[in-house]
C-alpha atoms as a PDB file:
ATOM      1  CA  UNK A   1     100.638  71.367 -59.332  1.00  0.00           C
ATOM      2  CA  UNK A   2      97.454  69.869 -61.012  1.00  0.00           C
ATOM      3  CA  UNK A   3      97.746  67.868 -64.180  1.00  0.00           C
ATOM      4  CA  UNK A   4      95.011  67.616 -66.708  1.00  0.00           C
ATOM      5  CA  UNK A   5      93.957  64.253 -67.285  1.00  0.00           C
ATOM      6  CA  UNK A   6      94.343  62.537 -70.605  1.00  0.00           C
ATOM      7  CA  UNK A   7      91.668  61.914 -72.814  1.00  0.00           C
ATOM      8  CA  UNK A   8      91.092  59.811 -75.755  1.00  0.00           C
ATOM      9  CA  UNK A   9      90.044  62.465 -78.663  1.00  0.00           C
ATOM     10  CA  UNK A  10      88.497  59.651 -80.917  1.00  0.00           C
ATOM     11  CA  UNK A  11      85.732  58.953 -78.026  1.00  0.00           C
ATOM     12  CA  UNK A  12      82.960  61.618 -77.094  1.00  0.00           C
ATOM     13  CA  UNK A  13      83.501  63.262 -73.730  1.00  0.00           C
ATOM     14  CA  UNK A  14      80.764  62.502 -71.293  1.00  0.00           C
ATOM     15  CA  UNK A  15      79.338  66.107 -69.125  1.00  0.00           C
ATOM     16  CA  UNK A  16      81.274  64.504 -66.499  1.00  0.00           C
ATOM     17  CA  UNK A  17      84.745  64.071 -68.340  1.00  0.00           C
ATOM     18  CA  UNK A  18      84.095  67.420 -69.690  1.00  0.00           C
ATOM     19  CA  UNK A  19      83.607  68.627 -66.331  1.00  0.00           C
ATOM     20  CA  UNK A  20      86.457  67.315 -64.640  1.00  0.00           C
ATOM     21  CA  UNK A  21      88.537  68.436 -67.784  1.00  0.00           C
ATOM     22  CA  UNK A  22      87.906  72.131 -67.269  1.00  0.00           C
ATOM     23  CA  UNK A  23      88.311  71.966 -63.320  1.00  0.00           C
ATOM     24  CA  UNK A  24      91.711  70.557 -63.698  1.00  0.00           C
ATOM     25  CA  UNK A  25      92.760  73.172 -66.118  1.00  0.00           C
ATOM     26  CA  UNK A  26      91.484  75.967 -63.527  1.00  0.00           C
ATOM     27  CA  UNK A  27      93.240  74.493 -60.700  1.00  0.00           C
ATOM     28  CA  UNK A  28      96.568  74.065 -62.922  1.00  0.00           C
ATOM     29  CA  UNK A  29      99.242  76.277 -62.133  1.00  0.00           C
ATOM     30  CA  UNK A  30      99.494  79.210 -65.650  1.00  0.00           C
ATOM     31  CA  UNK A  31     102.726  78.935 -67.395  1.00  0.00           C
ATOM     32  CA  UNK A  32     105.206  80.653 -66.062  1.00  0.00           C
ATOM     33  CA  UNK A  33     105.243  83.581 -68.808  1.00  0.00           C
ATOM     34  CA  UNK A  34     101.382  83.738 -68.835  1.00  0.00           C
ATOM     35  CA  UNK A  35     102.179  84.613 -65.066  1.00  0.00           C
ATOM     36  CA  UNK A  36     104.784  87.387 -65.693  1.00  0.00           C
ATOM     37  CA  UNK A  37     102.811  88.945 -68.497  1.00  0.00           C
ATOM     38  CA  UNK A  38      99.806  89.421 -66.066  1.00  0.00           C
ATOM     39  CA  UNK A  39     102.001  90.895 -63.819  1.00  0.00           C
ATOM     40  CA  UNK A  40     103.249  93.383 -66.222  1.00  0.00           C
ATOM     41  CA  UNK A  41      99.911  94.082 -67.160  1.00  0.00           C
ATOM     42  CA  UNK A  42      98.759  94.496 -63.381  1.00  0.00           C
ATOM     43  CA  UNK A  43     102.049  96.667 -63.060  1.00  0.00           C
ATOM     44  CA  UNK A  44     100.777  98.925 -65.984  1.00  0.00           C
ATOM     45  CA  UNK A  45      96.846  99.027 -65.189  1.00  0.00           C
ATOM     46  CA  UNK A  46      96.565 102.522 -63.454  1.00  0.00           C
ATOM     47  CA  UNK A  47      98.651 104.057 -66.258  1.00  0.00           C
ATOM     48  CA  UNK A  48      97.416 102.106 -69.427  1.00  0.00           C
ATOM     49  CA  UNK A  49      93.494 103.164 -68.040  1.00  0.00           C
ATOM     50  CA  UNK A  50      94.544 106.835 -68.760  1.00  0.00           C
ATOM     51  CA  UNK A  51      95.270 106.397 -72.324  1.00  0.00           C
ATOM     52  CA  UNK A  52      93.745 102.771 -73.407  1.00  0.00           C
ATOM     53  CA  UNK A  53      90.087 102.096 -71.470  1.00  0.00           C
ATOM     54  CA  UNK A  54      88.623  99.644 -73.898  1.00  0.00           C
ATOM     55  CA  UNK A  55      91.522  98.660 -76.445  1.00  0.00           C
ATOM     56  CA  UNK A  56      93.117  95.122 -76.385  1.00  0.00           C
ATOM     57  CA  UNK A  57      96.720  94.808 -75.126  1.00  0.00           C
ATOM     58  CA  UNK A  58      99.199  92.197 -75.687  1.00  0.00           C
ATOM     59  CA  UNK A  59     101.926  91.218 -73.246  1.00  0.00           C
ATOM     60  CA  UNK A  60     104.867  88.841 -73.812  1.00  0.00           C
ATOM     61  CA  UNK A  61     106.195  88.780 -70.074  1.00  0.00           C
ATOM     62  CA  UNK A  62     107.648  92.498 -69.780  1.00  0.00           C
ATOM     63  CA  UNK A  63     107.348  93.065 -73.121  1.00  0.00           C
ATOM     64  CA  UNK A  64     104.155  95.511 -74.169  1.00  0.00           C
ATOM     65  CA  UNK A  65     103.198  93.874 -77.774  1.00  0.00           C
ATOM     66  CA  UNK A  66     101.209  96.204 -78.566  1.00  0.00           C
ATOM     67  CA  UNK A  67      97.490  97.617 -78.337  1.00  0.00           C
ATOM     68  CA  UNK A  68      94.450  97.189 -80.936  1.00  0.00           C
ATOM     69  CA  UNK A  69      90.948  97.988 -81.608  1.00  0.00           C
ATOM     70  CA  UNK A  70      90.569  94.555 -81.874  1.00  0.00           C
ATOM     71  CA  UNK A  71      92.071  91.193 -80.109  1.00  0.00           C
ATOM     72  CA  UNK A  72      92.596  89.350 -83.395  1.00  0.00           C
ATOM     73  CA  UNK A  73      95.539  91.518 -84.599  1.00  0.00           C
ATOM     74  CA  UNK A  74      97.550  91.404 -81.348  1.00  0.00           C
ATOM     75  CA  UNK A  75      97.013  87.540 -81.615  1.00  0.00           C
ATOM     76  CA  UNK A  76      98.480  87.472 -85.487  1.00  0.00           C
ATOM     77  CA  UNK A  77     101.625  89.718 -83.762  1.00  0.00           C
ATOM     78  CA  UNK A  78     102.316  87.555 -81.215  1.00  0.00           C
ATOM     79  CA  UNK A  79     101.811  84.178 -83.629  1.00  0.00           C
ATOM     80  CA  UNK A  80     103.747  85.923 -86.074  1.00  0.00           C
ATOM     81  CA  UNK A  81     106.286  87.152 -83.726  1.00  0.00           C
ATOM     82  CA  UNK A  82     106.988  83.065 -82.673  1.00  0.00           C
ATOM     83  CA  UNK A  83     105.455  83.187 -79.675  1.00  0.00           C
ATOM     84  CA  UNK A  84     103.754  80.431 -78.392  1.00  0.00           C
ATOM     85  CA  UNK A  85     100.081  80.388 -76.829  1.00  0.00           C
ATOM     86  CA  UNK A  86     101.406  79.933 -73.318  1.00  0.00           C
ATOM     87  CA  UNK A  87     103.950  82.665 -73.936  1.00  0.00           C
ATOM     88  CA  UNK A  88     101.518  85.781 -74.206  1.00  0.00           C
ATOM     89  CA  UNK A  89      98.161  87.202 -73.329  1.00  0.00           C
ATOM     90  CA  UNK A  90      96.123  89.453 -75.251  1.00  0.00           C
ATOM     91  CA  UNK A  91      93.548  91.377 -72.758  1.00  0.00           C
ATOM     92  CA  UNK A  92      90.912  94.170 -72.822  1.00  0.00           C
ATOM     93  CA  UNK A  93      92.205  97.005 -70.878  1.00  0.00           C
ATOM     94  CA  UNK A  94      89.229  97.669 -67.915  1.00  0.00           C
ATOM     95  CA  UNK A  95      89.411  97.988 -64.630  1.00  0.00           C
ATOM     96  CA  UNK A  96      89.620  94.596 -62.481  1.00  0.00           C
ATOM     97  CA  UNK A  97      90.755  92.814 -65.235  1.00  0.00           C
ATOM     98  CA  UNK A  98      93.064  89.652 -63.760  1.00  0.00           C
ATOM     99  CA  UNK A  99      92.221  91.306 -60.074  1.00  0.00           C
ATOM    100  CA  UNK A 100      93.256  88.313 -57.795  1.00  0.00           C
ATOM    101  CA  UNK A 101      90.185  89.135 -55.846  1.00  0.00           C
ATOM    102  CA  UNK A 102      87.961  88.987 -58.541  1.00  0.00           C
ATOM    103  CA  UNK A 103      86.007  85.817 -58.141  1.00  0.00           C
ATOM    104  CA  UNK A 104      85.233  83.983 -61.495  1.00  0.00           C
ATOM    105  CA  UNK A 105      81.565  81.988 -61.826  1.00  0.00           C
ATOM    106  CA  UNK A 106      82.142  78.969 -64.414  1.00  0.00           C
ATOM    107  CA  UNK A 107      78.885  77.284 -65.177  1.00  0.00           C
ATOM    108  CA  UNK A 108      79.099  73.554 -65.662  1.00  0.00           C
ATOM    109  CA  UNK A 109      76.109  72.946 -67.600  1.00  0.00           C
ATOM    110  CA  UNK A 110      73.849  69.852 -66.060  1.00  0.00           C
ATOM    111  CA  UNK A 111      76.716  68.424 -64.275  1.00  0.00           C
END
Protein backbone atom coordinates (compact mmCIF):
# COMPACT_ATOMS: atom_id res chain seq x y z
CA UNK A 1 0.00 0.00 0.00
CA UNK A 2 1.33 3.51 -1.05
CA UNK A 3 1.45 6.32 1.44
CA UNK A 4 1.22 9.92 0.49
CA UNK A 5 4.06 11.82 1.53
CA UNK A 6 3.84 14.62 4.03
CA UNK A 7 4.05 18.03 3.17
CA UNK A 8 4.59 21.19 4.95
CA UNK A 9 1.28 23.39 4.06
CA UNK A 10 3.01 26.74 5.15
CA UNK A 11 5.70 26.24 2.15
CA UNK A 12 4.65 26.43 -1.66
CA UNK A 13 4.70 23.08 -3.42
CA UNK A 14 7.23 22.94 -6.18
CA UNK A 15 5.60 21.16 -9.91
CA UNK A 16 7.65 18.40 -8.73
CA UNK A 17 6.21 17.96 -5.07
CA UNK A 18 2.94 18.55 -6.63
CA UNK A 19 3.64 15.90 -8.97
CA UNK A 20 4.76 13.28 -6.84
CA UNK A 21 1.78 14.26 -4.47
CA UNK A 22 -0.91 13.29 -6.94
CA UNK A 23 0.97 10.02 -8.18
CA UNK A 24 1.05 8.72 -4.72
CA UNK A 25 -2.57 9.35 -4.16
CA UNK A 26 -3.35 7.36 -7.56
CA UNK A 27 -1.26 4.52 -6.66
CA UNK A 28 -2.85 4.46 -2.96
CA UNK A 29 -5.06 1.75 -2.28
CA UNK A 30 -9.25 3.62 -2.04
CA UNK A 31 -10.71 3.20 1.31
CA UNK A 32 -12.20 0.31 1.86
CA UNK A 33 -15.96 1.69 1.61
CA UNK A 34 -15.06 3.89 -1.44
CA UNK A 35 -14.24 0.27 -2.80
CA UNK A 36 -17.57 -1.43 -1.86
CA UNK A 37 -19.66 1.50 -2.97
CA UNK A 38 -18.11 1.20 -6.53
CA UNK A 39 -18.89 -2.18 -6.47
CA UNK A 40 -22.44 -1.64 -5.70
CA UNK A 41 -22.57 0.82 -8.24
CA UNK A 42 -20.83 -1.57 -10.89
CA UNK A 43 -23.40 -4.25 -9.52
CA UNK A 44 -26.32 -1.81 -10.38
CA UNK A 45 -24.97 -0.20 -13.80
CA UNK A 46 -27.01 -2.27 -16.41
CA UNK A 47 -30.19 -1.66 -14.37
CA UNK A 48 -29.70 2.01 -13.08
CA UNK A 49 -28.87 2.90 -17.20
CA UNK A 50 -32.58 1.94 -17.85
CA UNK A 51 -34.08 4.42 -15.61
CA UNK A 52 -31.13 7.05 -14.60
CA UNK A 53 -28.66 7.80 -17.90
CA UNK A 54 -27.34 11.15 -16.86
CA UNK A 55 -28.50 11.72 -13.09
CA UNK A 56 -25.93 11.65 -10.18
CA UNK A 57 -26.05 8.69 -7.76
CA UNK A 58 -24.79 8.36 -4.36
CA UNK A 59 -23.56 5.14 -2.79
CA UNK A 60 -22.63 4.49 0.86
CA UNK A 61 -21.18 0.83 0.38
CA UNK A 62 -24.56 -1.16 -0.41
CA UNK A 63 -26.52 1.47 0.47
CA UNK A 64 -28.21 3.51 -2.74
CA UNK A 65 -28.26 7.28 -1.21
CA UNK A 66 -30.05 8.45 -3.54
CA UNK A 67 -30.13 10.05 -7.19
CA UNK A 68 -30.16 13.92 -8.26
CA UNK A 69 -30.20 16.25 -11.08
CA UNK A 70 -27.34 17.54 -9.61
CA UNK A 71 -24.09 16.14 -7.57
CA UNK A 72 -24.22 18.87 -4.92
CA UNK A 73 -27.41 17.58 -3.18
CA UNK A 74 -26.33 13.92 -2.91
CA UNK A 75 -23.06 15.41 -1.37
CA UNK A 76 -25.22 17.61 1.40
CA UNK A 77 -27.15 13.90 2.05
CA UNK A 78 -24.33 12.06 2.57
CA UNK A 79 -22.48 15.08 4.79
CA UNK A 80 -25.62 15.44 6.46
CA UNK A 81 -26.24 11.84 6.87
CA UNK A 82 -22.50 11.65 8.94
CA UNK A 83 -20.78 10.15 6.46
CA UNK A 84 -17.40 10.82 5.93
CA UNK A 85 -15.64 11.71 2.47
CA UNK A 86 -13.97 8.33 2.26
CA UNK A 87 -17.24 6.67 3.17
CA UNK A 88 -19.33 7.49 -0.10
CA UNK A 89 -19.20 8.37 -3.74
CA UNK A 90 -21.45 10.47 -5.60
CA UNK A 91 -21.20 9.52 -9.55
CA UNK A 92 -22.86 10.37 -12.90
CA UNK A 93 -24.68 7.40 -14.07
CA UNK A 94 -23.04 6.63 -17.91
CA UNK A 95 -21.82 3.88 -19.28
CA UNK A 96 -18.02 2.93 -18.38
CA UNK A 97 -18.12 4.88 -15.51
CA UNK A 98 -15.39 3.20 -12.81
CA UNK A 99 -14.83 0.39 -15.78
CA UNK A 100 -11.52 -1.23 -14.48
CA UNK A 101 -10.46 -1.20 -18.06
CA UNK A 102 -11.00 2.22 -18.60
CA UNK A 103 -7.62 3.82 -18.75
CA UNK A 104 -7.44 7.34 -17.08
CA UNK A 105 -4.93 10.20 -18.83
CA UNK A 106 -3.76 12.65 -15.86
CA UNK A 107 -1.82 15.53 -17.26
CA UNK A 108 1.03 16.72 -15.10
CA UNK A 109 1.44 20.10 -16.32
CA UNK A 110 5.38 20.97 -17.22
CA UNK A 111 6.64 18.29 -15.06
Amino acid sequence: MSTIPHTDVHRPQSDEERAAALRALLEADPPPMITQSIAAFRRDLPDLLKKHRGQWVAYHGDERIGFGRRQTPLYQECLRRGLARDEFIVTLVEPGVFDPDEEIEIAFGDV
